[in-house]
Every structure is written in C-alpha cells, then in structure tokens.
Protein backbone atom coordinates (compact mmCIF):
# COMPACT_ATOMS: atom_id res chain seq x y z
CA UNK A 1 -15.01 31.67 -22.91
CA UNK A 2 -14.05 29.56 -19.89
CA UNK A 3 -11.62 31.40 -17.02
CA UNK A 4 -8.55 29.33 -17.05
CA UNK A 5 -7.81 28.20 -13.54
CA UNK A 6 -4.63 28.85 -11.78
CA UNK A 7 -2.24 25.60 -11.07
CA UNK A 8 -2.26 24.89 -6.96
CA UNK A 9 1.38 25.55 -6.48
CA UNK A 10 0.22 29.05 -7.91
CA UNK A 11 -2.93 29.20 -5.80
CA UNK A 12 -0.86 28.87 -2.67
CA UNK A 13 1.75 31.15 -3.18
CA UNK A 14 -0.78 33.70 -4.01
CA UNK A 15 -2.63 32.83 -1.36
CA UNK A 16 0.89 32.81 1.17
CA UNK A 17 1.57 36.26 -0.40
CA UNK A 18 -2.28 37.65 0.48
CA UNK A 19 -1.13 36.41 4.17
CA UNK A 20 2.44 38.09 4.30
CA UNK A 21 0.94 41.49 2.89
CA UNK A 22 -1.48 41.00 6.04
CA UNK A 23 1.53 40.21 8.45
CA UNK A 24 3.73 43.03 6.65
CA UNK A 25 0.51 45.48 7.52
CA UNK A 26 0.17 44.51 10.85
CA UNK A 27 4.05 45.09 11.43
CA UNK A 28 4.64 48.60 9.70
CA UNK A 29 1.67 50.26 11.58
CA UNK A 30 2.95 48.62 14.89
CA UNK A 31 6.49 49.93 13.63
CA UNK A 32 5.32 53.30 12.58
CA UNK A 33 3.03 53.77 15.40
CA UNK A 34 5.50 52.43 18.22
CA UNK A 35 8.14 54.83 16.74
CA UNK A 36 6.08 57.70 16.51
CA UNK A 37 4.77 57.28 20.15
CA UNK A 38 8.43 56.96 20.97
CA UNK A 39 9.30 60.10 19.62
CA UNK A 40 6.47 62.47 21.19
CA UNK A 41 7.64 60.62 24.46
CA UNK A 42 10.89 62.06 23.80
CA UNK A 43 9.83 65.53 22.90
CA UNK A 44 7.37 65.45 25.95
CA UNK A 45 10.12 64.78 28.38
CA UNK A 46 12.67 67.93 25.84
CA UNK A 47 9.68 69.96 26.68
CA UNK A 48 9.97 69.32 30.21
CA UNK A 49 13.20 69.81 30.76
CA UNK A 50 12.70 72.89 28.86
CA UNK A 51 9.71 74.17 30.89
CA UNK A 52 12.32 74.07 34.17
CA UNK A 53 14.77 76.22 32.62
CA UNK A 54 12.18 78.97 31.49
CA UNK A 55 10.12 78.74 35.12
CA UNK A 56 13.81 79.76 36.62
CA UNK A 57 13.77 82.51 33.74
CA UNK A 58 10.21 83.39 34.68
CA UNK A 59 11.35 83.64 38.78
CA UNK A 60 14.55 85.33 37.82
CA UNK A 61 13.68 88.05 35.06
CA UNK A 62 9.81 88.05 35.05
CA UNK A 63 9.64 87.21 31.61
CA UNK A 64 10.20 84.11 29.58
CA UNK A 65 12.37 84.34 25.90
CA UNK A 66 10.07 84.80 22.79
CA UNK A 67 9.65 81.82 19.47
CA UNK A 68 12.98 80.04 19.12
CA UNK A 69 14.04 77.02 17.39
CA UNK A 70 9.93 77.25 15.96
CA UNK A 71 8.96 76.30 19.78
CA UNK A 72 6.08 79.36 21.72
CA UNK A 73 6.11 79.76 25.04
CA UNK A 74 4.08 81.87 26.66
CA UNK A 75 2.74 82.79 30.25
CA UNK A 76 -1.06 82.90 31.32
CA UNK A 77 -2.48 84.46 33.72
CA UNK A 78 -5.62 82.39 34.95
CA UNK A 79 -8.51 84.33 36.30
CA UNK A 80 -12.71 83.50 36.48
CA UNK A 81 -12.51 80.78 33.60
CA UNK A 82 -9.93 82.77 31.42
CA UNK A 83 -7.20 82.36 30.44
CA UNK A 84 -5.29 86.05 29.45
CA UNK A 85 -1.60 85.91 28.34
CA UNK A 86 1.20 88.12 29.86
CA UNK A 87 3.56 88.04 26.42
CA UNK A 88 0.56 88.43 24.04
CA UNK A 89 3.69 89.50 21.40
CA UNK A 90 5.05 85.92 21.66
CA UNK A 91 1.72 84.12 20.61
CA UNK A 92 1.06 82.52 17.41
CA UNK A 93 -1.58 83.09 14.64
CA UNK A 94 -3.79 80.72 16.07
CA UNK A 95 -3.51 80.87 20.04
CA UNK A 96 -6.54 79.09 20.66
CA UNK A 97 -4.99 75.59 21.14
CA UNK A 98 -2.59 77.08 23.89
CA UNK A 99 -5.33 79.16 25.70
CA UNK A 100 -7.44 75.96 26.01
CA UNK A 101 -4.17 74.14 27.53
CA UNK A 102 -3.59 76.77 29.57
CA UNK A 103 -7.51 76.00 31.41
CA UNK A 104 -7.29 72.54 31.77
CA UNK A 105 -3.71 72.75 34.22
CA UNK A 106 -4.98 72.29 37.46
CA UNK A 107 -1.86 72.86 39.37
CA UNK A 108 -1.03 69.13 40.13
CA UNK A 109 -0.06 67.95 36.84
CA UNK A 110 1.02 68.97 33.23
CA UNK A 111 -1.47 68.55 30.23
CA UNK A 112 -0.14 67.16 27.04
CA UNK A 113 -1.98 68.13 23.67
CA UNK A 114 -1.53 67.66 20.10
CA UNK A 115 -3.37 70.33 17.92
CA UNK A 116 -3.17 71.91 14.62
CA UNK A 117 -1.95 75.57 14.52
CA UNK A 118 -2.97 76.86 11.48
CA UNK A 119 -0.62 78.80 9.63
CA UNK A 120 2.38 76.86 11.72
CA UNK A 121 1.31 72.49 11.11
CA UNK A 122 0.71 70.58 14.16
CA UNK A 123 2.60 70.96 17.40
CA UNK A 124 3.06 69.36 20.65
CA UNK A 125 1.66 71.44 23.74
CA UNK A 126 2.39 71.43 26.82
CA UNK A 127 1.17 73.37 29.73
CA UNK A 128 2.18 73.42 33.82
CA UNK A 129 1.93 75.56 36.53
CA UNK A 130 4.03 77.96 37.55
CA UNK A 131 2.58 79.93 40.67
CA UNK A 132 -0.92 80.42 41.88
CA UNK A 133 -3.02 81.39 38.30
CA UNK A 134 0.11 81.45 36.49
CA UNK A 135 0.45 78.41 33.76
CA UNK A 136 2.88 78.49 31.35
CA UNK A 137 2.53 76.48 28.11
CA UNK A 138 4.85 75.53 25.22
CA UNK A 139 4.19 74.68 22.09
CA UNK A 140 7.20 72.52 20.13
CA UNK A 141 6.34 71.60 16.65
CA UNK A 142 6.29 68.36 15.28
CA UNK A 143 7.54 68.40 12.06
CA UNK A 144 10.47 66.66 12.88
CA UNK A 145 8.50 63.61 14.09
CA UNK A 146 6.17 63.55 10.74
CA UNK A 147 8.85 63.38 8.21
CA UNK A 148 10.85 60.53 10.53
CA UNK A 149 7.63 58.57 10.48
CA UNK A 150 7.07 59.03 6.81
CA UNK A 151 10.40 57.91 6.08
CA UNK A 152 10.06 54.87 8.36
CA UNK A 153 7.21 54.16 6.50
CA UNK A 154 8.34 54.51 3.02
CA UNK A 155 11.22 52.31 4.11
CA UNK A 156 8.89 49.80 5.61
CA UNK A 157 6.70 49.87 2.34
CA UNK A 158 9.44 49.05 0.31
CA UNK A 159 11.45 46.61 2.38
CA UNK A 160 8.25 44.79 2.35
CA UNK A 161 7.04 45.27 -1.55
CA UNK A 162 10.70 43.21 -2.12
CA UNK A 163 9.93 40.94 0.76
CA UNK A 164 6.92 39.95 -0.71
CA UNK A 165 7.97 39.54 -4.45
CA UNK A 166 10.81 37.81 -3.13
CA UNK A 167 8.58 35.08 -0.64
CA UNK A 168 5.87 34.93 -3.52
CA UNK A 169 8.66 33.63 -5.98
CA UNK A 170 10.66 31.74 -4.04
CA UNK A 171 7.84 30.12 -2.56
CA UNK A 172 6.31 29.36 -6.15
CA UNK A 173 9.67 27.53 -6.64
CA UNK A 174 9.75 25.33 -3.27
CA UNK A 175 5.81 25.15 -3.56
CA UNK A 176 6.37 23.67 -7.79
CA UNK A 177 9.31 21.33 -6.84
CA UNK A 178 6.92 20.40 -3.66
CA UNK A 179 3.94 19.57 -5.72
CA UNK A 180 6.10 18.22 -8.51
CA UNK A 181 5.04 14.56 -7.51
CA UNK A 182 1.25 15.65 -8.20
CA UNK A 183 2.13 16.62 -11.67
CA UNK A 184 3.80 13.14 -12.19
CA UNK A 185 0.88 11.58 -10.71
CA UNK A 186 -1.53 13.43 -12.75
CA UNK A 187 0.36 12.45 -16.16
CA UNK A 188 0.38 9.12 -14.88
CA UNK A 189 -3.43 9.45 -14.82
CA UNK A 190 -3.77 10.92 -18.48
CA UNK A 191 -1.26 8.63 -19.56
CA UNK A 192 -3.21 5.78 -18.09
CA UNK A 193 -6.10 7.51 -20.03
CA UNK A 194 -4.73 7.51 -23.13
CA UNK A 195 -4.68 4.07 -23.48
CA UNK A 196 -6.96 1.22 -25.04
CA UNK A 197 -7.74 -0.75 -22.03
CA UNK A 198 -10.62 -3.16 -23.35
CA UNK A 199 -8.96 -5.75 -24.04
CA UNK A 200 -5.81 -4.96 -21.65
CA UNK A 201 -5.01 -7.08 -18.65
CA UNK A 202 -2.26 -4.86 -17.27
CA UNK A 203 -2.06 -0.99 -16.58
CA UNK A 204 0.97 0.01 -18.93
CA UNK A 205 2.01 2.68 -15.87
CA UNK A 206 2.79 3.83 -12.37
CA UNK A 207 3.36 6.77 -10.53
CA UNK A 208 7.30 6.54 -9.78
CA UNK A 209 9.71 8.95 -8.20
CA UNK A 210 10.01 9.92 -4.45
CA UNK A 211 9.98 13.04 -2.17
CA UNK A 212 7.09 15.28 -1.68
CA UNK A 213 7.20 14.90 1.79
CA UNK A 214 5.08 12.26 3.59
CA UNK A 215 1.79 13.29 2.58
CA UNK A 216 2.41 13.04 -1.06
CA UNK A 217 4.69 9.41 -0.08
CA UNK A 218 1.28 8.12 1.14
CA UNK A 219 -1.31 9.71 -1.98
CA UNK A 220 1.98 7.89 -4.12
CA UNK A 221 1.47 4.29 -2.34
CA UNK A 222 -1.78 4.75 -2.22
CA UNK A 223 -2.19 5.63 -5.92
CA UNK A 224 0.04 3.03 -6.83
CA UNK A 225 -2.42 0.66 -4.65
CA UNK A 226 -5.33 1.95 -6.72
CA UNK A 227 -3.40 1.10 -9.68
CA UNK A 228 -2.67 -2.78 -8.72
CA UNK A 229 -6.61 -3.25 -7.64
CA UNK A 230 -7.58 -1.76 -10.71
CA UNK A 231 -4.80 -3.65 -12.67
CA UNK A 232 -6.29 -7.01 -10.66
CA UNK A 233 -9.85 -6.05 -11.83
CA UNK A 234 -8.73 -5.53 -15.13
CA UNK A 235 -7.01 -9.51 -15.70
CA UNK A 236 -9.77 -10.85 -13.39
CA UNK A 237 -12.42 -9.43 -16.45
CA UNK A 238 -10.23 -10.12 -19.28
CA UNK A 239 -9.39 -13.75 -18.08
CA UNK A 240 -13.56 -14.23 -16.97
CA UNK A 241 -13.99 -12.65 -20.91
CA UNK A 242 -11.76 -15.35 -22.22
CA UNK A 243 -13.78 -18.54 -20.12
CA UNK A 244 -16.91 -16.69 -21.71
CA UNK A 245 -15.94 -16.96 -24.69
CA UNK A 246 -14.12 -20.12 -24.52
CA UNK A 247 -17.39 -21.60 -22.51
CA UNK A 248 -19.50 -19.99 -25.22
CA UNK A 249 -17.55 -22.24 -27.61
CA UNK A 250 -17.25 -25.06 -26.30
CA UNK A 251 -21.01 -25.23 -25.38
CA UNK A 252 -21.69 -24.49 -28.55
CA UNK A 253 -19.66 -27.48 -30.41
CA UNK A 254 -21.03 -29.94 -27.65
CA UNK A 255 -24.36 -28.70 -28.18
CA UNK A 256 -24.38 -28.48 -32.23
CA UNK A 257 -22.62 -32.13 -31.89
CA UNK A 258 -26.29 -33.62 -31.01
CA UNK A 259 -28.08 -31.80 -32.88
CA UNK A 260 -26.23 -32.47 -36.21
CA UNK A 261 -26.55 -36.51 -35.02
CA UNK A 262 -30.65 -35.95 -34.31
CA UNK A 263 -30.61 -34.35 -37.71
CA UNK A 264 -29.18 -36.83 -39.44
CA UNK A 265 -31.09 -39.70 -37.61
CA UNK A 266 -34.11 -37.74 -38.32
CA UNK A 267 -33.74 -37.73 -42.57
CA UNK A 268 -32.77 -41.57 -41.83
CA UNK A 269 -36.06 -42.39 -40.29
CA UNK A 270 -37.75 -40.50 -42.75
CA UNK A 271 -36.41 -42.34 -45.61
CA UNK A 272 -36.49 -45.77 -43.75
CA UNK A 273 -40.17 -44.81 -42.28
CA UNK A 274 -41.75 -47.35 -45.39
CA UNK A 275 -38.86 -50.10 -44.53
CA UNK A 276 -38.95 -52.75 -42.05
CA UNK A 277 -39.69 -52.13 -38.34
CA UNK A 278 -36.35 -53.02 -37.27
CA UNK A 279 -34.37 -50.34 -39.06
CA UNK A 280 -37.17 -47.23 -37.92
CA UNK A 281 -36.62 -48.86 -34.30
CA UNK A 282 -32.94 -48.44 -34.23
CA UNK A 283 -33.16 -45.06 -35.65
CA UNK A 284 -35.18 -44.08 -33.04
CA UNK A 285 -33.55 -45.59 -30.38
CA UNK A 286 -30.49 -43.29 -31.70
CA UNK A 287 -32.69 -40.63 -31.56
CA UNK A 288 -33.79 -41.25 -28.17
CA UNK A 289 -30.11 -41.53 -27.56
CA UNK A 290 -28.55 -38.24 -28.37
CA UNK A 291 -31.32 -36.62 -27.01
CA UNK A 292 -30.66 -38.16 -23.78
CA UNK A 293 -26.67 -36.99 -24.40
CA UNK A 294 -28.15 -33.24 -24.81
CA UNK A 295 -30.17 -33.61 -21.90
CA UNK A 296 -27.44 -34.72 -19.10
CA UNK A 297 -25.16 -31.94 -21.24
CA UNK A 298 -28.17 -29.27 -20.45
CA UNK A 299 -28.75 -30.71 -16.62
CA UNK A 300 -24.48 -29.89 -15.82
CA UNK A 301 -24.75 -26.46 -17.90
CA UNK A 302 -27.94 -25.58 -15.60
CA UNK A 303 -26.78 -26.79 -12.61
CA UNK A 304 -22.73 -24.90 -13.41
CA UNK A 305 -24.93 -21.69 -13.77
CA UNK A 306 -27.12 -22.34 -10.58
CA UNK A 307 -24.02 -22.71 -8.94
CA UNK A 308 -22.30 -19.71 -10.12
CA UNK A 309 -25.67 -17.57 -8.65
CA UNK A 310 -25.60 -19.71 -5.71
CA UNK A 311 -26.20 -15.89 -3.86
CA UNK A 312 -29.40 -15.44 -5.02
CA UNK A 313 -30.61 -19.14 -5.30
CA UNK A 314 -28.60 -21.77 -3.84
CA UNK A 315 -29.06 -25.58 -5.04
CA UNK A 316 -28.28 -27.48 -2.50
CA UNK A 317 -30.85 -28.97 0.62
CA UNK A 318 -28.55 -29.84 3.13
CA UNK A 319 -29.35 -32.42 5.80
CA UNK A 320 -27.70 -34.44 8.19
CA UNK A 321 -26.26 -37.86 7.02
CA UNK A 322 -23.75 -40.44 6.57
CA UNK A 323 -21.50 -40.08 3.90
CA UNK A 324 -19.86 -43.69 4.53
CA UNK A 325 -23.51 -45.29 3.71
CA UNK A 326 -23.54 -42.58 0.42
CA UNK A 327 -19.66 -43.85 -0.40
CA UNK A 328 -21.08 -47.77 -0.37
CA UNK A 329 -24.12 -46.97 -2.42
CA UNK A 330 -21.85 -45.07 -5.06
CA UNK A 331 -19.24 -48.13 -4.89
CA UNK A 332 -21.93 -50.61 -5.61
CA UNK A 333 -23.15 -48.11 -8.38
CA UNK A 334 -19.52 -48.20 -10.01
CA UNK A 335 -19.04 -51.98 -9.81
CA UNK A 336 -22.64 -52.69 -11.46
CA UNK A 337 -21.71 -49.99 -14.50
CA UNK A 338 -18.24 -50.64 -14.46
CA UNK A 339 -17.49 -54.34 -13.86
CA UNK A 340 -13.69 -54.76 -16.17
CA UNK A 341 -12.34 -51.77 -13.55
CA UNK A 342 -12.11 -53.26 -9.38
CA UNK A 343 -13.13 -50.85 -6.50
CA UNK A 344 -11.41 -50.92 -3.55
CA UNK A 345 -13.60 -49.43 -0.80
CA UNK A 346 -12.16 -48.30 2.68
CA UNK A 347 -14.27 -46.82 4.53
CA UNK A 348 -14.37 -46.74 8.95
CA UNK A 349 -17.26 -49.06 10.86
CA UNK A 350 -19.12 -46.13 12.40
CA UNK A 351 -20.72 -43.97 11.16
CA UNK A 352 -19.62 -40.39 9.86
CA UNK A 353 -22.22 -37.59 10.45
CA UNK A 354 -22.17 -34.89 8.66
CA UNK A 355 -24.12 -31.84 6.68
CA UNK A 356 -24.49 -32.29 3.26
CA UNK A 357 -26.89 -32.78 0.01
CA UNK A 358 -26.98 -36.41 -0.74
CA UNK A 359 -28.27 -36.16 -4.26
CA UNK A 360 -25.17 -33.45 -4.93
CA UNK A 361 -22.54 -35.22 -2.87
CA UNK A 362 -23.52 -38.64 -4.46
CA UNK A 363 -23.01 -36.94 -8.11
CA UNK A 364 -19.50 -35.59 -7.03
CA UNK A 365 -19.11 -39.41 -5.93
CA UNK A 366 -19.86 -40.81 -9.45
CA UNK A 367 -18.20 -37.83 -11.85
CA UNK A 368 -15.02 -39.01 -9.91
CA UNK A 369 -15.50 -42.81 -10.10
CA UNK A 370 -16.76 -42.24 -13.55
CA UNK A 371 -13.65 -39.93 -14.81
CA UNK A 372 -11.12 -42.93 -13.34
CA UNK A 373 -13.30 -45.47 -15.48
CA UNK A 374 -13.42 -43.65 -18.63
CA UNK A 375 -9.57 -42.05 -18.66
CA UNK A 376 -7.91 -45.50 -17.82
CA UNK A 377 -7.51 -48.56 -19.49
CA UNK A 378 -10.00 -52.10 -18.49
CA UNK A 379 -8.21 -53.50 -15.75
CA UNK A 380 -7.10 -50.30 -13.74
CA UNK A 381 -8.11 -50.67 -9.94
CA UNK A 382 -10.08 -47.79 -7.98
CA UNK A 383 -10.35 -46.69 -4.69
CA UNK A 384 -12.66 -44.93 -2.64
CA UNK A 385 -12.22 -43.87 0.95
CA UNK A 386 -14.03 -41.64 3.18
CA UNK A 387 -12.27 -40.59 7.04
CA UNK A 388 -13.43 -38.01 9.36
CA UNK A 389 -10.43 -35.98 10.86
CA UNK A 390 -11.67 -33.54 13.45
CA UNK A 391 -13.89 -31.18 12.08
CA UNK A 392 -13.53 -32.72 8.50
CA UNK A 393 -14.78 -35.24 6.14
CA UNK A 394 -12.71 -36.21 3.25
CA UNK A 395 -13.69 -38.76 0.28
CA UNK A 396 -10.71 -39.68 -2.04
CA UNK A 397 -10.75 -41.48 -4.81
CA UNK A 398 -7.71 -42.24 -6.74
CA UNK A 399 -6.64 -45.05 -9.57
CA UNK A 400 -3.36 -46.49 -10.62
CA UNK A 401 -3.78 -45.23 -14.36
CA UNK A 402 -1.57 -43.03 -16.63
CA UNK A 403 -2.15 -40.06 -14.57
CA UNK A 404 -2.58 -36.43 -15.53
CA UNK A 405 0.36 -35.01 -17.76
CA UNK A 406 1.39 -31.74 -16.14
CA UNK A 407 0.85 -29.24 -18.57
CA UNK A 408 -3.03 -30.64 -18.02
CA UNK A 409 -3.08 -30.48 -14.04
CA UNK A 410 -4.06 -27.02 -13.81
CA UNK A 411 -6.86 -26.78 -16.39
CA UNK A 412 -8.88 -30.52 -15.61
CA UNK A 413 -11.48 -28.71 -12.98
CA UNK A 414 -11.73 -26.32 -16.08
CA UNK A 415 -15.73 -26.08 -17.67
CA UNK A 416 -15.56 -28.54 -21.04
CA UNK A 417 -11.61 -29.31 -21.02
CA UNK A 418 -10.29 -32.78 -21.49
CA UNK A 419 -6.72 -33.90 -21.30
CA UNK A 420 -6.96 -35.69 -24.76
CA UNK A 421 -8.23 -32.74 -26.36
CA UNK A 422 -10.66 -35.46 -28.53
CA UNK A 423 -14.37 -34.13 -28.89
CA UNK A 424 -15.81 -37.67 -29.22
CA UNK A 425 -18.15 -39.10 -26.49
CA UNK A 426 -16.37 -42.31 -26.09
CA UNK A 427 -13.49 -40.87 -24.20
CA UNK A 428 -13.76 -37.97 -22.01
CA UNK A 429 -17.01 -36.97 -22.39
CA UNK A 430 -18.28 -33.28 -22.53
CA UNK A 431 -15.52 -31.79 -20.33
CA UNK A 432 -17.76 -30.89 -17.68
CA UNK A 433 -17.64 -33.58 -14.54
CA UNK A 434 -14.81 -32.16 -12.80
CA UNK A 435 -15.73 -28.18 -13.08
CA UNK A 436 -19.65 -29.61 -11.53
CA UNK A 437 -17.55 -31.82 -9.10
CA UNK A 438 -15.55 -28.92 -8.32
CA UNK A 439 -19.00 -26.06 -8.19
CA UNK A 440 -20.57 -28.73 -5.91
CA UNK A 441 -17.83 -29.30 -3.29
CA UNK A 442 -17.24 -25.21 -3.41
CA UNK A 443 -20.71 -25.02 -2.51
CA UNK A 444 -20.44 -27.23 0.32
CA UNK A 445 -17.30 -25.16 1.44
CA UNK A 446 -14.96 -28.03 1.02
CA UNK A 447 -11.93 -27.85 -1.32
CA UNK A 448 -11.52 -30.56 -4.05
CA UNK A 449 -7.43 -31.48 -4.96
CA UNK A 450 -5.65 -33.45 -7.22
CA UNK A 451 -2.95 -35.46 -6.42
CA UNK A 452 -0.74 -38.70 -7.51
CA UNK A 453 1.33 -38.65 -10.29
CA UNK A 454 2.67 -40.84 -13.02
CA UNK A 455 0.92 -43.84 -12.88
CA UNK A 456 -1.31 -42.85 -10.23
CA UNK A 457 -4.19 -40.20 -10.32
CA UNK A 458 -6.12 -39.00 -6.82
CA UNK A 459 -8.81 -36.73 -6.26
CA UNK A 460 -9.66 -35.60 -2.49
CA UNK A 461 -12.50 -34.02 -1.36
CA UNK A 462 -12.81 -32.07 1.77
CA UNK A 463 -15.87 -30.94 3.05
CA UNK A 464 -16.96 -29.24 6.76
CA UNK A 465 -19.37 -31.60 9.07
C-alpha cells in the first residue's frame, strides 16, 4: 500500500511549525536560564548583605545566630589546610560542602558555590573572611528559586504548545488560500486531461482567477502561455491533418483520372489491334497522351515534396543571371503556345543581376503566364514586367480577365484547388501551378502576392538579388 503524500500547503505549515518549536526552545531555555541566573544574583547579593550584619554580630557577641529562615551560618576557624568550625551545633547533616567553601576563601574575595546538601536539597553557599583564619560561610537554600523556574517553565511550555497549534493552523489557512491558485491550476491541468484532444484544435480551458502573490501571477501567465503554444500546436496539426488528407484526396482523384483514361484506351487498342492502322495509332497517341498528363502531374507532386524537405535536400542550383533575358524567353514561349491571348512585355534596357535557378524561376514564369491563358477568355491581354528596386527583383504578371472571386483569393496558392471547382483538364488543370509557383519563390526567399480585382487579376513576385 502506497503512503499517501501530504498536500504542500500542509507540508509547509508542518514544516513552519518544526521551525517555531525550534525558536520556542531556544527562547524558554534563554528565559528560564536568564531568570534563574537572575535570581541566584539576587540571593548572592541577600547573602551579602546578610554576611555584614552577622560579621558585626560575630565582632560584637563572639558568636553568630544558629539555622533561621532554613539559611546555616557558621564560623571556621582555618588552620594547616583545615578547616574546624567554632558552632559545630549549627552545622548541617552534610557539612562537607561548607567546609570545602570555607578552604578556598583566600581573604580577598568571597567564593560562591552551589552544592547539594543531602538531607536539606541544594543551597547557595557563600563564604568570606572575617579576621585572620576566621571565614564565615552561609548556606541559603534554593528552593525558592527551583519552584519559580519550574513554574516559568511550565508557563513557557504551555504559552508555547497554544502558540504553536495556533501558528500551525492559522498558517495552514493563509498557506491553503495562498496556494489556492495551484489547486486551480492543477484542475485546469486534469481538466485539460480529461479531454479528447485528437481531433481538437482548441484547448477547452485556462487557468483564471488572480492573487497568489507575484510568484504564482507569473507560473499563472506563464501557464496560460503554455496553454496558447500548445493550443497553436494543436490547430497548426489539425489544420496540416486536414491538407493531408485533403492532398491525399485530391492526388488521388487526379491520379485515378489517368489511369481510368489509359485503361480504357488500353481495352480500345486491344479490340481495335486487328482494325486499320489509323484507329490503333490514335489510340496510342491517347495513350501516349495521358501518360504524359500523369507524368507532369508526378514531376509538380515530386518537386511540392522536395520543396517541403528543402532542409535536408534543397532543389534549387542557384547562379548568377539575368532575369530580364529569362522574362523575354518566357514571353516568346507564351506568344508561340498562346497566340489568341497578346503579351505585353515591359521590361528595363539593362540588365538585372541577380541569384536565382533559371530552370525554377523560368517555371514560376510560365505557371503564371499559363494560369492567365487558361482562366480567361481568347482575347484577354497579358503582361509581364520585371524591375529591380534596391535590393529587390520583382516579376508581375497580371491580365485584364474576370479576376479571382473573393471567397477564392485565399485558397488559389492552395495544393490542387481551382476557382471553378471543375476536375476536367481543359480548364484549370490539376490545381497545382500556383502552390509550385508559390514552393519555388518561398525557396528563393521571395514572397509571391495576388493582387487586382474585378476585371483584373495580378500576380507579383519578389525575390532577393
């Protein structure tokens, strides 16, 4: 069986209470001990003022008064190392203590001793000199100065036995509604737990409230900070999850699309194969035809996933050249393919060096040009320019078509979307031009934008030199 462990707001009192006890210690001996010291100094200087009176009764009368009060006092004569006492009737039971006393007084000061009389408890002695080899000693008892200690010290023990109950409760209170933001933040965390978050895009919670002090205010913000990267995690993999899938999808109806068509021309050729040349030719040359459509739909879907590990293997060869010269070739390009749709080319007299892959920037060239041929009717004019602004080179090509609806604008650079929503070749193609035009110029660390509106559609591309 497991030891349950204590909460922390227990821990520390506990452990708060384990420190008073210490202090309370510390303080009741220093207490008791200070008062006890005080009251032997007090008797020491009663038994001195006492041992004046009974010297003058020793000149006067020879003698000195026998046990009163409980206090001895009684006279030794000093001689050779002993110590032999002139009232021997006055002594106690045990005289030893006072005998020794008596020895130590040299004459210049009086000796102060504490010893046990047996028979009487422990007393205070005192001894002084009275002539030449006379001492007198007294003995007072100390009694008195025991049970006021022992009271003191009861009273101490119990003043702090409360004390302590009272500091270990109150301080579980303050220490509970201290920590009570730690609790909160700690259901917040099971609460959090509880929940199916696989196909979540938002944490349901947060750890709310205030006080605490300013340590727990900063674990708060800075759980609540944990919470929003974690929450921003959490819709950056659900909304990657959805373009999986939807990529997954999409690849897979532009993919079966060909495949279905090579089928079919396949059984056609089979069945013509013992008719006349001319048919088996143009099924082949169908053949030979969507198999060239799932090849440049296999190049963009290799070269989209090059791009996306562009860390480990990058695809472009970069090397110094002249994108003006690149914009002409791709402008002649477009008016050969494309000869019911005029090309405006402006472009400056010098040339523009910069850093780039020709092959890649010349296929950005001819998505774009291509995408204004194929989404606009025979007839629409197209542009293509190329400046260099300071540490920039930007290409723009734009046409005076329909334009992009808005509800499309955001999605076009989007891997196998097309505004019509049609999946037939003869308008909009795979979907794929603008998300490789868009892979490429990220790859070159140039932004790609779309612009115009109604009636007007523009693409600019900006790219470093």
């Amino acid at each position: 069986m497991t030891r349950r462990r204590l909460r922390l707001g227990t821990r520390l009192a506990l452990g708060l209470g384990a420190l008073a006890l210490a202090v309370f210690a510390v303080v009741g001996t220093v207490m008791a001990r200070s008062m006890q010291e005080y009251l032997e100094r007090r008797l020491d200087a009663q038994m001195g003022d006492t041992q004046v009176s009974l010297k003058k009764d020793i000149a006067k009368n020879g003698s000195v008064p026998g046990k009163a009060y409980g206090w001895y006092s009684v006279v030794y004569l000093v001689r050779d190392g002993r110590a032999t006492p002139e009232n021997p009737e006055d002594l106690p039971a045990d005289a030893g203590e006072l005998a020794e006393v008596a020895l130590r007084v040299d004459g210049r000061q009086p000796v102060y001793r504490t010893g046990y009389l047996r028979g009487d408890g422990t007393y205070r002695l005192r001894g002084c000199a009275v002539s030449d080899g006379v001492v007198l000693v007294s003995a007072a008892p100390m009694a008195d100065i025991t049970t006021t200690v022992r009271q003191l010290v009861i009273v101490e023990v119990a003043a702090f036995v409360l004390a302590l109950v009272a500091f270990v409760v109150i301080g579980r209170a303050v220490l509970r509604r201290g920590l009570q933001p730690l609790s909160d933040m700690a259901r917040t965390a099971h609460d959090i737990a509880s929940h199916d978050l696989t196909d979540s895009a938002r944490l349901p919670v947060r750890a709310e409230g205030e006080g605490g002090g300013v340590e727990v205010e900063e674990l708060r913000t800075a759980f609540n900070t944990m919470l929003e990267h974690i929450d921003a995690s959490l819709a950056a993999r659900t909304a990657a999850e959805q373009r999986l899938r939807r990529f997954i999808a999409d690849a897979s109806h532009e993919l079966r699309t060909p495949l279905t068509s090579i089928r079919g021309y396949a059984d056609l050729f089979r069945y013509a194969a013992a008719n006349a040349p001319d048919e088996r030719e143009a099924h082949l040359e169908k053949l030979r035809s969507e198999a060239a459509r799932m090849s440049v739909l296999l190049d963009d879907l290799l070269l989209l996933a090059r791009l996306d590990a562009a860390e480990a293997e990058t695809p472009l060869r970069l090397a110094e050249g002249d994108p003006v010269a690149l914009a002409r070739e791709a402008a002649d390009a477009f008016r050969a393919a494309h000869p019911g749709h005029p090309l405006a080319l402006d472009v400056p007299d010098e040339p523009v060096r910069s850093a780039f892959d020709p092959l890649r920037l010349r296929q950005v060239l001819d998505n774009l040009l291509t995408n204004a041929a194929v989404h606009t009717p025979p007839g629409t004019s197209v542009s293509l320019s190329v400046s260099a602004t300071g540490g920039s080179v930007v290409l723009r090509v734009a046409d005076t078509g329909p334009g992009i609806p808005p509800a499309d604008r955001a999605r076009v650079f989007d891997r196998f979307y097309r505004v019509d929503g049609s999946r037939t070749r003869d308008r909009g193609g795979s979907g794929l031009g603008l998300a490789v035009v868009r892979s490429l110029v990220t790859a070159h660390g140039g932004t790609v934008e779309l612009g115009g509106g109604p009636g007007s559609t523009a693409f600019t591309v900006t790219l470093p030199r």
